[in-house]
PDB file of N, CA and C in Angstrom:
ATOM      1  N   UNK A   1     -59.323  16.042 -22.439  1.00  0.00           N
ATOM      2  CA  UNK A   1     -59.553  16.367 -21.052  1.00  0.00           C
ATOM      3  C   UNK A   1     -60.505  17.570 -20.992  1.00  0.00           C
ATOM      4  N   UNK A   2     -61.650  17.403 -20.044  1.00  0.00           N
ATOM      5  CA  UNK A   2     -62.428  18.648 -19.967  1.00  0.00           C
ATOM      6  C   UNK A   2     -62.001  19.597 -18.850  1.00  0.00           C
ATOM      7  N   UNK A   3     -62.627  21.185 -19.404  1.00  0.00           N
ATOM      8  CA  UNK A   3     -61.948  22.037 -18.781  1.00  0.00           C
ATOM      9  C   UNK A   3     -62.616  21.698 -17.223  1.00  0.00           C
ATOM     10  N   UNK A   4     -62.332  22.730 -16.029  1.00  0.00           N
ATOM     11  CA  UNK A   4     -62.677  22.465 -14.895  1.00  0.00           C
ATOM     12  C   UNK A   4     -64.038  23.219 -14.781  1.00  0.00           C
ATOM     13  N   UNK A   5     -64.238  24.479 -15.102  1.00  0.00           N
ATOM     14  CA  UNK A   5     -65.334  25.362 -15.236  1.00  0.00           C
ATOM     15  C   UNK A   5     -65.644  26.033 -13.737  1.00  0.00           C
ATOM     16  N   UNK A   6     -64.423  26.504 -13.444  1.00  0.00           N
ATOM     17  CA  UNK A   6     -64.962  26.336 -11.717  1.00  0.00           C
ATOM     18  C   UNK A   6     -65.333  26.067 -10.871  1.00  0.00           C
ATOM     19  N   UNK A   7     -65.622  24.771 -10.853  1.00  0.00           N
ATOM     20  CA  UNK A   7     -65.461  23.856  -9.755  1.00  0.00           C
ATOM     21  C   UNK A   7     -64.872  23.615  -8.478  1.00  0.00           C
ATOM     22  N   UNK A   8     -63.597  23.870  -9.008  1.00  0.00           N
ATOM     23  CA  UNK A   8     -62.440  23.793  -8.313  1.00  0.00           C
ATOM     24  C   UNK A   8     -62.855  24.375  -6.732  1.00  0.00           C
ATOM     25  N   UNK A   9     -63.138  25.804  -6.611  1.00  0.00           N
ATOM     26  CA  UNK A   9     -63.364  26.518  -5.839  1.00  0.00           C
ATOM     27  C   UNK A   9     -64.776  25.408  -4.936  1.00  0.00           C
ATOM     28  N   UNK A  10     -65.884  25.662  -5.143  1.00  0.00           N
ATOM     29  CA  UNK A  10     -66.981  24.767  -4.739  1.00  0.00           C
ATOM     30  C   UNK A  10     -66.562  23.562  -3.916  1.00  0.00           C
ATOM     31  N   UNK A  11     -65.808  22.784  -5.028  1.00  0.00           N
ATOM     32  CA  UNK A  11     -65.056  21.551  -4.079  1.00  0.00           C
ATOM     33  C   UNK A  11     -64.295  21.558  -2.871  1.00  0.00           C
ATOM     34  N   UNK A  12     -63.270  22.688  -3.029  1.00  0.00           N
ATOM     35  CA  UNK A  12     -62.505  23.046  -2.077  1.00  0.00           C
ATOM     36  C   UNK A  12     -63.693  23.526  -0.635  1.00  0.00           C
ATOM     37  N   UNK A  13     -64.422  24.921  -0.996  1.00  0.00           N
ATOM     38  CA  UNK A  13     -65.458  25.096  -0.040  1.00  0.00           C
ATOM     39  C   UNK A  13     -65.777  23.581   0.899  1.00  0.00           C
ATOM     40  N   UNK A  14     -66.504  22.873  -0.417  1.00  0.00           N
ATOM     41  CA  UNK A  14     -67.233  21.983   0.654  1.00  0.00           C
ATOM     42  C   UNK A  14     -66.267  21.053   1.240  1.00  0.00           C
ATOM     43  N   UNK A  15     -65.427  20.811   0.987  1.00  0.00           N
ATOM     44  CA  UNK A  15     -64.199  20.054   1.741  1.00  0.00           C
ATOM     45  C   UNK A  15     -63.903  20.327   2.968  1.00  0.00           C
ATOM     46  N   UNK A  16     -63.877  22.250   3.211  1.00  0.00           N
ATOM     47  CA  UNK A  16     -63.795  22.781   4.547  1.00  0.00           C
ATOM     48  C   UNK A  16     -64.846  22.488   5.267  1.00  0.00           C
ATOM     49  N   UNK A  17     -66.515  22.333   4.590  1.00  0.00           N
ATOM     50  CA  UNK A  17     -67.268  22.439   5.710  1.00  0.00           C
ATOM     51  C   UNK A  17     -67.153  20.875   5.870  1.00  0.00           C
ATOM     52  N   UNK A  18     -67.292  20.085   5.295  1.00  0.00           N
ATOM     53  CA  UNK A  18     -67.254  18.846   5.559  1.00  0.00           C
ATOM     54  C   UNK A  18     -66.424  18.612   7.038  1.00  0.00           C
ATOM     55  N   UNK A  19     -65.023  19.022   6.807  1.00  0.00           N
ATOM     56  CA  UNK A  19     -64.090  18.964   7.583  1.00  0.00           C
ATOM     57  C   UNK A  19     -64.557  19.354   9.229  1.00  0.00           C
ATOM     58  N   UNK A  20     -64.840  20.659   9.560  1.00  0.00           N
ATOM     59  CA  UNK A  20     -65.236  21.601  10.020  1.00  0.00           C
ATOM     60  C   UNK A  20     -66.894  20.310  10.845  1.00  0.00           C
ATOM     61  N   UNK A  21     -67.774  19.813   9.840  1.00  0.00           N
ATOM     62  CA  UNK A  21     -68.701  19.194  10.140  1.00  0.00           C
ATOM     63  C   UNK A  21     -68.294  17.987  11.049  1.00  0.00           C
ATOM     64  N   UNK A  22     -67.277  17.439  10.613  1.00  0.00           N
ATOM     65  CA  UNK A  22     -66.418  15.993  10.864  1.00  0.00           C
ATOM     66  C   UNK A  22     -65.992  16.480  13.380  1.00  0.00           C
ATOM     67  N   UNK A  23     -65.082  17.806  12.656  1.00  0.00           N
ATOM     68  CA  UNK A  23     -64.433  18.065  14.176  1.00  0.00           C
ATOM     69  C   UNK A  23     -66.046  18.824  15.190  1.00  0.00           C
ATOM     70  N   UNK A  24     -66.775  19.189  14.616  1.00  0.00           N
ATOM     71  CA  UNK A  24     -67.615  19.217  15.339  1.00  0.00           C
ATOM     72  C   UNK A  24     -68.554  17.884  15.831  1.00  0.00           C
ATOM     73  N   UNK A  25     -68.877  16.901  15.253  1.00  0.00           N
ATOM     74  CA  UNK A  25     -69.282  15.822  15.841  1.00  0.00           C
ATOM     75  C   UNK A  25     -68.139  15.054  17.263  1.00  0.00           C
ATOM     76  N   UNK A  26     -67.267  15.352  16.695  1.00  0.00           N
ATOM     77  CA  UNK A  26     -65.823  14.763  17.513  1.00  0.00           C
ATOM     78  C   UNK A  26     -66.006  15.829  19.054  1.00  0.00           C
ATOM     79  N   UNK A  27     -65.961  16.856  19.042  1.00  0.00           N
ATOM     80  CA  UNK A  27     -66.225  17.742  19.499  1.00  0.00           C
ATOM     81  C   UNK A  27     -67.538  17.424  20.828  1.00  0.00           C
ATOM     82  N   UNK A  28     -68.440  17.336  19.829  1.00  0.00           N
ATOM     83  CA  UNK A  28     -69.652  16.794  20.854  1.00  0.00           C
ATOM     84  C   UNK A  28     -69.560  15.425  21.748  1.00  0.00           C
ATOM     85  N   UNK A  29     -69.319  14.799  20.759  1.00  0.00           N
ATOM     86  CA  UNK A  29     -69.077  13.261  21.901  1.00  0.00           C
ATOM     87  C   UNK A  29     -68.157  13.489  22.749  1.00  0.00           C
ATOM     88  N   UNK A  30     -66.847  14.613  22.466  1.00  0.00           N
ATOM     89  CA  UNK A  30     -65.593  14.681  23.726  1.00  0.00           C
ATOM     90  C   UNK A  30     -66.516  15.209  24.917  1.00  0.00           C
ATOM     91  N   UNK A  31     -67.032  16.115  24.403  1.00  0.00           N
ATOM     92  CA  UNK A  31     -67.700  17.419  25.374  1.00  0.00           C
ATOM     93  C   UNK A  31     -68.545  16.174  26.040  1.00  0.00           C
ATOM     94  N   UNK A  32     -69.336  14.932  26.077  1.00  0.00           N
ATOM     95  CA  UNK A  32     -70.527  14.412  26.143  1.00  0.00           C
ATOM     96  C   UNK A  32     -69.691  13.326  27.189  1.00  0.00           C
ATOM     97  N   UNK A  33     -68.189  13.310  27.058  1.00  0.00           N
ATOM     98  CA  UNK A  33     -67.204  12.667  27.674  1.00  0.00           C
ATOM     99  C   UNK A  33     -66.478  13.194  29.026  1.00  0.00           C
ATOM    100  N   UNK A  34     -66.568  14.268  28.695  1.00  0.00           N
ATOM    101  CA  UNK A  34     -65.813  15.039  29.820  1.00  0.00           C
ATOM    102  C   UNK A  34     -66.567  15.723  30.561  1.00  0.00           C
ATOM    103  N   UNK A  35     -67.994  16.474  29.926  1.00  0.00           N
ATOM    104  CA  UNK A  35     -68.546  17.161  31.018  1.00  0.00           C
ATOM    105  C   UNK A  35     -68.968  16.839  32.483  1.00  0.00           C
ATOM    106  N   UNK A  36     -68.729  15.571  32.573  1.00  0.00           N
ATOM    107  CA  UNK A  36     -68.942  15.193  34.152  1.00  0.00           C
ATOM    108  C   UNK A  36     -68.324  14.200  34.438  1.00  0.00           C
ATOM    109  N   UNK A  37     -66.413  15.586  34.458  1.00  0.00           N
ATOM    110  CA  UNK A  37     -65.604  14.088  34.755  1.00  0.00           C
ATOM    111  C   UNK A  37     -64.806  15.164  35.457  1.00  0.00           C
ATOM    112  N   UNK A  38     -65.210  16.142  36.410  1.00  0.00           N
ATOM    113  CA  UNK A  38     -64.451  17.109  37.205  1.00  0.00           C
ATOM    114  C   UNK A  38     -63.690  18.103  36.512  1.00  0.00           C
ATOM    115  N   UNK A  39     -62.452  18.595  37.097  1.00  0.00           N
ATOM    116  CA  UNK A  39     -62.068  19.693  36.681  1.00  0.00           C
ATOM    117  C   UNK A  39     -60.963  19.442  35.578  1.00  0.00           C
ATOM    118  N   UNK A  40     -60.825  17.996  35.564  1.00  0.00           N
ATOM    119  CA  UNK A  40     -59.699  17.300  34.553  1.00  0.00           C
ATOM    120  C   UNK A  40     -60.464  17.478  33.113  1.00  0.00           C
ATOM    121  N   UNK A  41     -61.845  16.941  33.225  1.00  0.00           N
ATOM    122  CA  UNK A  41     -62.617  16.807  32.532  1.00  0.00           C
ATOM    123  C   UNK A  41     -62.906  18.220  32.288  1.00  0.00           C
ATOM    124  N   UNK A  42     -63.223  19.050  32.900  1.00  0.00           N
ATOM    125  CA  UNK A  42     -63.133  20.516  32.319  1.00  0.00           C
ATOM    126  C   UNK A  42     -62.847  21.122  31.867  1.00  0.00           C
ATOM    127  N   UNK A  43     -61.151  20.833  31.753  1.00  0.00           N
ATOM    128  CA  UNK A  43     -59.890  21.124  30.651  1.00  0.00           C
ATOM    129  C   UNK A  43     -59.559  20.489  29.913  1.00  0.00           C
ATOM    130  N   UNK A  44     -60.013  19.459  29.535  1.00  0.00           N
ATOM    131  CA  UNK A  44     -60.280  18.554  28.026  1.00  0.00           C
ATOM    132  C   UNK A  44     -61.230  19.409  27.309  1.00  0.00           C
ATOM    133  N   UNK A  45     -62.469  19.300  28.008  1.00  0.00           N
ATOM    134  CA  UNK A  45     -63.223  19.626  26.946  1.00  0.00           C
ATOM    135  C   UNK A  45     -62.897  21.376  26.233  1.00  0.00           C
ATOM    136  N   UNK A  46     -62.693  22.191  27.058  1.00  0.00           N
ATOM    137  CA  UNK A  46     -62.058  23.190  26.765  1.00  0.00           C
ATOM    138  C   UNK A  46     -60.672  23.441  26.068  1.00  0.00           C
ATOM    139  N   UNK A  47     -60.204  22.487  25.772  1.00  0.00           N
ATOM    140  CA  UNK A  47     -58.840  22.498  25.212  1.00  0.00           C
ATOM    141  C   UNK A  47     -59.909  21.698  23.597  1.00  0.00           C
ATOM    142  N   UNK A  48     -60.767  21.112  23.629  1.00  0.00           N
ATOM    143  CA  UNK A  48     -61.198  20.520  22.556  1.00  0.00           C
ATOM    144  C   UNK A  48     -62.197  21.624  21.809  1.00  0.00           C
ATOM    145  N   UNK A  49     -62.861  21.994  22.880  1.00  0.00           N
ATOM    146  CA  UNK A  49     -63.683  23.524  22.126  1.00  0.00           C
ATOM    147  C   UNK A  49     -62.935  25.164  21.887  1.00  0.00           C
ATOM    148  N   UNK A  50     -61.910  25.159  21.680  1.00  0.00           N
ATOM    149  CA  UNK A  50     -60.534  26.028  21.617  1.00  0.00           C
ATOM    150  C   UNK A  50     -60.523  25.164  20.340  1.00  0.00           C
ATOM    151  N   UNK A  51     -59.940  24.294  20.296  1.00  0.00           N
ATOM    152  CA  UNK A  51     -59.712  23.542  18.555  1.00  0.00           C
ATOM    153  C   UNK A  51     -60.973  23.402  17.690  1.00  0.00           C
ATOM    154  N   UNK A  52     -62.311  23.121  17.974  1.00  0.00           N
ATOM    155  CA  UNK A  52     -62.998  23.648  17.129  1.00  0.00           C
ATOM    156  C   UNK A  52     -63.061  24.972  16.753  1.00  0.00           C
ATOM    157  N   UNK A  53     -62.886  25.960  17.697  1.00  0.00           N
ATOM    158  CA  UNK A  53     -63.216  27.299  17.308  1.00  0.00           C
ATOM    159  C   UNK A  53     -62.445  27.913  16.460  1.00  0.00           C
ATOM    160  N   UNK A  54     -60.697  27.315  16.816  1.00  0.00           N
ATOM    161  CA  UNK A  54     -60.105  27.435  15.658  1.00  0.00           C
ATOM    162  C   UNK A  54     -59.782  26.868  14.440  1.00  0.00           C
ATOM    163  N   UNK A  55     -60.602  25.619  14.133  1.00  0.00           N
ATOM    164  CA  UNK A  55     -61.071  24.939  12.910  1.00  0.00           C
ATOM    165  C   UNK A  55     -61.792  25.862  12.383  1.00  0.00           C
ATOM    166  N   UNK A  56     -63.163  26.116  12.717  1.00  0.00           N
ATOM    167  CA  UNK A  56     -64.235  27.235  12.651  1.00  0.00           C
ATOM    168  C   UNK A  56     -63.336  28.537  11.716  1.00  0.00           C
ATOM    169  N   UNK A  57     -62.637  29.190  12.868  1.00  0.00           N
ATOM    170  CA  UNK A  57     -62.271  30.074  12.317  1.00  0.00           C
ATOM    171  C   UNK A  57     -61.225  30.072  11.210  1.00  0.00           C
ATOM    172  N   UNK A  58     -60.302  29.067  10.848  1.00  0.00           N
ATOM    173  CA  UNK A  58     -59.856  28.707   9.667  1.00  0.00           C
ATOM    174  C   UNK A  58     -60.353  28.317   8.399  1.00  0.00           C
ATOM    175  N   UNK A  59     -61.809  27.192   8.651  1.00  0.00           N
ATOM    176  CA  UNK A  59     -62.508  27.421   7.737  1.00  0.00           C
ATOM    177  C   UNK A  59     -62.499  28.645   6.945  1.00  0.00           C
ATOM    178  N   UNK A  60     -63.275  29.324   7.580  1.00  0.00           N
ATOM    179  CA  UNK A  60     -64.024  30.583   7.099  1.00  0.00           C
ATOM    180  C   UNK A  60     -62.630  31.782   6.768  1.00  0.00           C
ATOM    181  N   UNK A  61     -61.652  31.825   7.038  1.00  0.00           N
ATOM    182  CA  UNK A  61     -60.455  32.220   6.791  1.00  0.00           C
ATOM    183  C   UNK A  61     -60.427  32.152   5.158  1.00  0.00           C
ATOM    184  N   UNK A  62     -59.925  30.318   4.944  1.00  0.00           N
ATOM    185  CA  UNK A  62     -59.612  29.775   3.176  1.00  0.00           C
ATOM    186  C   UNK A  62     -60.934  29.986   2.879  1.00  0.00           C
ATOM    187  N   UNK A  63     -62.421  30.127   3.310  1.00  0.00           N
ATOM    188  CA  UNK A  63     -63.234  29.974   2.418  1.00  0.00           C
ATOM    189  C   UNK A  63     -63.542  31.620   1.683  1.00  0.00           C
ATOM    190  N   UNK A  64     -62.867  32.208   2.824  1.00  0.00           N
ATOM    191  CA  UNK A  64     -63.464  34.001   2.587  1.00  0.00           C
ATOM    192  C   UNK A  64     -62.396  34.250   1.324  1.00  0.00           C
ATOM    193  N   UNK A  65     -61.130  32.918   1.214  1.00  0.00           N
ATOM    194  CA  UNK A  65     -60.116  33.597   0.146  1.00  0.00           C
ATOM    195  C   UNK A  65     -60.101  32.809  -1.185  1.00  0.00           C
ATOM    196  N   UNK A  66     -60.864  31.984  -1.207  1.00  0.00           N
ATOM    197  CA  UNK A  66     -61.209  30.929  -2.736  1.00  0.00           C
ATOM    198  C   UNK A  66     -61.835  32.366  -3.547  1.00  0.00           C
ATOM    199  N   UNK A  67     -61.335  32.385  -5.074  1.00  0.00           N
ATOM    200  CA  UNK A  67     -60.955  31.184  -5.401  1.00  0.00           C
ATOM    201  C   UNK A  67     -59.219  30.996  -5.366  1.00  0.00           C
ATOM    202  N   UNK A  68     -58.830  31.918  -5.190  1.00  0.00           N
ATOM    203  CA  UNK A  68     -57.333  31.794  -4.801  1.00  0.00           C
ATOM    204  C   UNK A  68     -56.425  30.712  -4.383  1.00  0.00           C
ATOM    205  N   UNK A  69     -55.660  30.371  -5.167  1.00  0.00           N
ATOM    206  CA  UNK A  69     -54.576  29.285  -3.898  1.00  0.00           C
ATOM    207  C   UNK A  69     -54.179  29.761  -3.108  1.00  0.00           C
ATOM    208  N   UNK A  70     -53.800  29.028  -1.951  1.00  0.00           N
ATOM    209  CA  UNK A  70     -53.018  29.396  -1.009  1.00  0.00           C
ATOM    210  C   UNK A  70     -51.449  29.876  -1.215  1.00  0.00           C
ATOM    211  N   UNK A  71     -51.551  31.077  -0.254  1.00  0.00           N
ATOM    212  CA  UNK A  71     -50.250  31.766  -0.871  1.00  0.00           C
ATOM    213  C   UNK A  71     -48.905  31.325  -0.888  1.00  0.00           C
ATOM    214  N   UNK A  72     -49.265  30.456   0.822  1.00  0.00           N
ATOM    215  CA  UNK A  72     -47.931  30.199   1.934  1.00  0.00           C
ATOM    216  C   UNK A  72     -48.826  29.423   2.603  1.00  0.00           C
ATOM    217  N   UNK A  73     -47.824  28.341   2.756  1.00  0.00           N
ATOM    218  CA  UNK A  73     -48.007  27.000   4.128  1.00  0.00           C
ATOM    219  C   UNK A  73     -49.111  27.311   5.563  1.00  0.00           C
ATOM    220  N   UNK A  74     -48.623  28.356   6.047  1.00  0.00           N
ATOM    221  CA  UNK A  74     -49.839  28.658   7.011  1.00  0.00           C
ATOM    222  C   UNK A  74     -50.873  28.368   7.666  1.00  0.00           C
ATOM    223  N   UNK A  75     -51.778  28.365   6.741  1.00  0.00           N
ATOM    224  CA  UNK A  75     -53.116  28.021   6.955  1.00  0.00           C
ATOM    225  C   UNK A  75     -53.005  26.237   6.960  1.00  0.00           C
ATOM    226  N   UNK A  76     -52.280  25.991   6.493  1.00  0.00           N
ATOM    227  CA  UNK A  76     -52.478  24.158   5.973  1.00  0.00           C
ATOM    228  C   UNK A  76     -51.351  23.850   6.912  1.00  0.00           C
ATOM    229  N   UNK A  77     -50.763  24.608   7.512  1.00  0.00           N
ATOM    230  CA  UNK A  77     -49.626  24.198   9.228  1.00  0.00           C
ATOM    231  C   UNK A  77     -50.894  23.973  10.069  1.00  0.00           C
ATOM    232  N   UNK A  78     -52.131  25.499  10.207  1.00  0.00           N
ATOM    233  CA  UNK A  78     -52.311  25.196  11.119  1.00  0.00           C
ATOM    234  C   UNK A  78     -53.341  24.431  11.377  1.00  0.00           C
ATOM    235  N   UNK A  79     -53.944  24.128  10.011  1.00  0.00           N
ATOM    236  CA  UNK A  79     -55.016  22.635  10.216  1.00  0.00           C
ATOM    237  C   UNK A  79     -54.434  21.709  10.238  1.00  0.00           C
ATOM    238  N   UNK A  80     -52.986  21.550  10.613  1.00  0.00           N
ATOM    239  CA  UNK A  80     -52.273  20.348  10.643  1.00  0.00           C
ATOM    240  C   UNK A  80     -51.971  20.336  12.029  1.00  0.00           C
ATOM    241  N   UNK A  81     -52.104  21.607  12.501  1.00  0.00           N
ATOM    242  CA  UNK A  81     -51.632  21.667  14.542  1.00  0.00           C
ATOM    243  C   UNK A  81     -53.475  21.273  14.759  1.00  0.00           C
ATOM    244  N   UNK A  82     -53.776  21.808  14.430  1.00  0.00           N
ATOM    245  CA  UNK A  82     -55.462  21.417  14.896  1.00  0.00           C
ATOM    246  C   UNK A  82     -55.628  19.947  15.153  1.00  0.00           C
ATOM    247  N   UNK A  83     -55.455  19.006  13.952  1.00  0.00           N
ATOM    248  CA  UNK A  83     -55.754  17.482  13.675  1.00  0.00           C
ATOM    249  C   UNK A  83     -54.862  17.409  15.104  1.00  0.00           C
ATOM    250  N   UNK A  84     -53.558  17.557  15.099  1.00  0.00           N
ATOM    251  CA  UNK A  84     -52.810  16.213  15.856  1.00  0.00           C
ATOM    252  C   UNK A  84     -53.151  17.534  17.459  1.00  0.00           C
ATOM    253  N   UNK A  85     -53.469  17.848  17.607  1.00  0.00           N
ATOM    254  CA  UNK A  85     -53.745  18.382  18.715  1.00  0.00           C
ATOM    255  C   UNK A  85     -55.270  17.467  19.126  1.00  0.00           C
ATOM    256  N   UNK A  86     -55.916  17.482  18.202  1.00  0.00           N
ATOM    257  CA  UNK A  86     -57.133  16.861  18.656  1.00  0.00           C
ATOM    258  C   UNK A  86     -56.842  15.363  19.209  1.00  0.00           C
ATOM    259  N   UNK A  87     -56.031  14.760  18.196  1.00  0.00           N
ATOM    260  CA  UNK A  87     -54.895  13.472  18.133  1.00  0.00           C
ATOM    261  C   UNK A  87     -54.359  13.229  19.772  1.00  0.00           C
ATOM    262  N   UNK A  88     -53.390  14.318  20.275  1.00  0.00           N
ATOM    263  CA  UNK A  88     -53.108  14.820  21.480  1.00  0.00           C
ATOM    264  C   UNK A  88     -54.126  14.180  22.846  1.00  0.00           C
ATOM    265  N   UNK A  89     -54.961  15.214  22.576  1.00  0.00           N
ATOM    266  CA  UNK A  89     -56.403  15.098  23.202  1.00  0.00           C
ATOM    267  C   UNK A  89     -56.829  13.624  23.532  1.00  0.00           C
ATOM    268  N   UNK A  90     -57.553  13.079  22.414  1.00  0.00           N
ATOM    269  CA  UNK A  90     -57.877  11.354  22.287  1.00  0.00           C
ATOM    270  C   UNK A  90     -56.957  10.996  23.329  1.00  0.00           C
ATOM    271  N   UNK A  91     -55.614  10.764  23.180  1.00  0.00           N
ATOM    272  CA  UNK A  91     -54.963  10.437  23.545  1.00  0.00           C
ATOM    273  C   UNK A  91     -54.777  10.630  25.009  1.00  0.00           C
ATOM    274  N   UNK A  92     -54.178  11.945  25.890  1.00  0.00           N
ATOM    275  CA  UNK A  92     -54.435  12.270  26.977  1.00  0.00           C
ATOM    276  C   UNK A  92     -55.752  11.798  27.822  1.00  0.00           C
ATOM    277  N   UNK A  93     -56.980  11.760  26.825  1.00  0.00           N
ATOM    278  CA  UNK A  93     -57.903  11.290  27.962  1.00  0.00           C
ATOM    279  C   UNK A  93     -58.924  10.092  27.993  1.00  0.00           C
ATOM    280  N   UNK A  94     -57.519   9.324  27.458  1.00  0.00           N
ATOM    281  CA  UNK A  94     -57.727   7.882  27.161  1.00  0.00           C
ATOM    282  C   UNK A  94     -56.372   7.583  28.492  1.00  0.00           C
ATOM    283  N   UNK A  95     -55.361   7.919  28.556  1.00  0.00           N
ATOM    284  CA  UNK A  95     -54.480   7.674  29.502  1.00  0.00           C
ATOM    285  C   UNK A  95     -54.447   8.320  30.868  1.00  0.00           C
ATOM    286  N   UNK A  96     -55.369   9.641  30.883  1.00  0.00           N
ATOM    287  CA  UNK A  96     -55.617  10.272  31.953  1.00  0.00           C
ATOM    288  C   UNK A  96     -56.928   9.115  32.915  1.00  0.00           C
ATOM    289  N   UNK A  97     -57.661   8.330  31.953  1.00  0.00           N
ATOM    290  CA  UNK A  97     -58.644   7.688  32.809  1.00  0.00           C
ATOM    291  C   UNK A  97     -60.311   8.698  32.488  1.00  0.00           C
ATOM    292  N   UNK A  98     -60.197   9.736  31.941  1.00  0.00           N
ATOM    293  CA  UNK A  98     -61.498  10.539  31.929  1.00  0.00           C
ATOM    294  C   UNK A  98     -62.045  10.246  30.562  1.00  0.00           C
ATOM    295  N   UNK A  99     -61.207   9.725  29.831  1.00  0.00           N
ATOM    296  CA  UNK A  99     -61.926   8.974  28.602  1.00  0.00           C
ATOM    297  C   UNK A  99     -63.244   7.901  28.736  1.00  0.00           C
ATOM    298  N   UNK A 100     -63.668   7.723  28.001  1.00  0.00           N
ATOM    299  CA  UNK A 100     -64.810   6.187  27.999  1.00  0.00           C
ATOM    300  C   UNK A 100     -63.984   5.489  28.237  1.00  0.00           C
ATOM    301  N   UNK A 101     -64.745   4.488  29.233  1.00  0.00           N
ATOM    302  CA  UNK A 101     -63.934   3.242  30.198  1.00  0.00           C
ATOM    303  C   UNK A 101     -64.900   2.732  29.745  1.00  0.00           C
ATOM    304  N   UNK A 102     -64.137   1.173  29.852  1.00  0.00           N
ATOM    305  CA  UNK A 102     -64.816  -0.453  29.010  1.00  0.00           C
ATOM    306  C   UNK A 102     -65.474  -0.622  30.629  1.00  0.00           C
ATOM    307  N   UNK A 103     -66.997  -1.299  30.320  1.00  0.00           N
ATOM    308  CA  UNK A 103     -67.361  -2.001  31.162  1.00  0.00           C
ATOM    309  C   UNK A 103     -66.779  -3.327  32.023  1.00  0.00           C
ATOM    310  N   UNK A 104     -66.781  -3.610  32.737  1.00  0.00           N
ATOM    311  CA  UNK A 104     -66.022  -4.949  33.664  1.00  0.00           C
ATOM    312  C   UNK A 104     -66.905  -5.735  33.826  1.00  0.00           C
ATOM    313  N   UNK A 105     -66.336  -7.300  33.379  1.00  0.00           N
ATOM    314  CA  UNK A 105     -67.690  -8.175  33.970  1.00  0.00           C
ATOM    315  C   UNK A 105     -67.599  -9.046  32.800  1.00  0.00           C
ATOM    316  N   UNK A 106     -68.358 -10.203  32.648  1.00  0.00           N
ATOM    317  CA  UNK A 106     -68.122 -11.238  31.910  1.00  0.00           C
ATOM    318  C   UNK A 106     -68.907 -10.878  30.532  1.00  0.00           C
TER     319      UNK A 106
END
C-alpha cells in the first residue's frame, strides 16, 4: 500500500469548494425562481442566501483548519442542517406554488 503523501488535506479542500460550488449554482436558479414571485418569494430566496452564506462560511472554517481532523461533530452537524434546510426550501416552494410551475396545455 502506498503512503498518502499529503494528499489527504488537498482532497478534503477541494471537496469543500466543490460542495460550496454545487450550493451556489442551486442558489442561483432558487434566487432566478423567486425573485419575482412577491414577498413569499422574497423570503425564500433569503432564507436560501442565509444557507449559502453559511455554507461559505463553513467552508472556509474546515478549510482554515486542514490539515487537522475534525475535533467534534459540529461542523459536519452543521453542513448537515445546511443540506436538509436547503431540502426544506425545495420543498416549501414547490408546495407554496412560488416554485417552477409545469406549463398547461397539450
Amino acid at each position: 500500500m502506498s503512503s498518502d503523501n499529503g494528499f489527504q488535506p488537498e482532497r478534503t479542500r477541494l471537496s469543500w469548494a466543490r460542495t460550496v460550488l454545487s450550493l451556489t449554482a442551486v442558489t442561483a436558479l432558487a434566487l432566478r425562481i423567486t425573485v419575482t414571485r412577491g414577498a413569499l418569494g422574497a423570503f425564500f430566496a433569503g432564507l436560501t442566501l442565509l444557507g449559502w452564506a453559511a455554507a461559505v462560511a463553513l467552508t472556509r472554517r474546515r478549510i482554515s483548519m486542514l490539515p487537522a481532523p475534525l475535533a467534534n461533530g459540529r461542523l459536519l452537524a452543521l453542513a448537515a442542517l445546511i443540506v436538509v434546510g436547503y431540502a426544506v426550501i425545495g420543498v416549501a416552494l414547490v408546495l407554496t406554488g412560488v416554485g417552477p410551475t409545469r406549463p398547461h396545455g397539450p
